[in-house]
Protein backbone atom coordinates (compact mmCIF):
# COMPACT_ATOMS: atom_id res chain seq x y z
CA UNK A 1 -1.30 -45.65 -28.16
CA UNK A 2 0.13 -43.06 -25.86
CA UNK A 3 1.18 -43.99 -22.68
CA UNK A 4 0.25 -41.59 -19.80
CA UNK A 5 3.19 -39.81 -17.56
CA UNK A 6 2.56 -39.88 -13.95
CA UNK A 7 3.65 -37.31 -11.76
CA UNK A 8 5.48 -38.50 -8.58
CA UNK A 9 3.82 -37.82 -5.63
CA UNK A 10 6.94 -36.48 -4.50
CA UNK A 11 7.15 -34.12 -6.39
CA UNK A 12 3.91 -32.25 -6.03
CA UNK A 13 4.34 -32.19 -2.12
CA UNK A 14 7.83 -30.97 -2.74
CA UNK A 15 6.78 -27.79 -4.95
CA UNK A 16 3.82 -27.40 -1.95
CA UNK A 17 6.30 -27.06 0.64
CA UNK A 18 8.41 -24.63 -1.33
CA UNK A 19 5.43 -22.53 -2.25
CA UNK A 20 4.67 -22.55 1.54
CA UNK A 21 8.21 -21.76 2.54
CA UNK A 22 8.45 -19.09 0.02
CA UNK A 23 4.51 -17.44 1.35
CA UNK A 24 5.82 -18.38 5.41
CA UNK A 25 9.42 -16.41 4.27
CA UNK A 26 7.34 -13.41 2.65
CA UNK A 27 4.85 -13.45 5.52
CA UNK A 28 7.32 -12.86 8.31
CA UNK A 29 9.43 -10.35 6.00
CA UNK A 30 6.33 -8.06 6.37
CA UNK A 31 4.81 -8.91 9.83
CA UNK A 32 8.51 -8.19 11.15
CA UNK A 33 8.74 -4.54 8.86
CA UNK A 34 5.52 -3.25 10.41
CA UNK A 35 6.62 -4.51 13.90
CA UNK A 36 9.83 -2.61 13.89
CA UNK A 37 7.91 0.66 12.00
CA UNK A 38 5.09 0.38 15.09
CA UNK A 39 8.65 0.20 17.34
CA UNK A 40 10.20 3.21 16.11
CA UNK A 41 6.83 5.26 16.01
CA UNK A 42 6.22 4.36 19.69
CA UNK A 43 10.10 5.29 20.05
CA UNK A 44 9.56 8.85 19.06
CA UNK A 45 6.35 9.39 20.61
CA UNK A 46 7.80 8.48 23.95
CA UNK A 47 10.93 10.62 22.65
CA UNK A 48 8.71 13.28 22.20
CA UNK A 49 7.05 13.66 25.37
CA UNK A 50 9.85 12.77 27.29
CA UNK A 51 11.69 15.94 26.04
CA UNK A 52 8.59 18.33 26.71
């Protein structure tokens, strides 16, 4: 007869939290990269009709 491994509890709340660091890290990575492209598109627009 086989006996059964258990998985520590542990454990599987420790690989959650890295998978939600990891999507939380990837998540701001982006939100950040279209903040600062919105930034420098407002930038030059102002730019733009400042100089006219």
């Amino acid at each position: 007869m086989e006996k059964k491994k258990s998985v520590s509890p542990w454990l599987v709340i420790g690989i959650i939290a890295a998978v939600a660091a990891v999507v939380a890290s990837v998540t701001t990575a982006i939100l950040m990269h279209e903040k600062k492209r919105k930034d420098d598109e407002e930038l030059e627009r102002y730019l733009d009709c400042s100089i006219q």
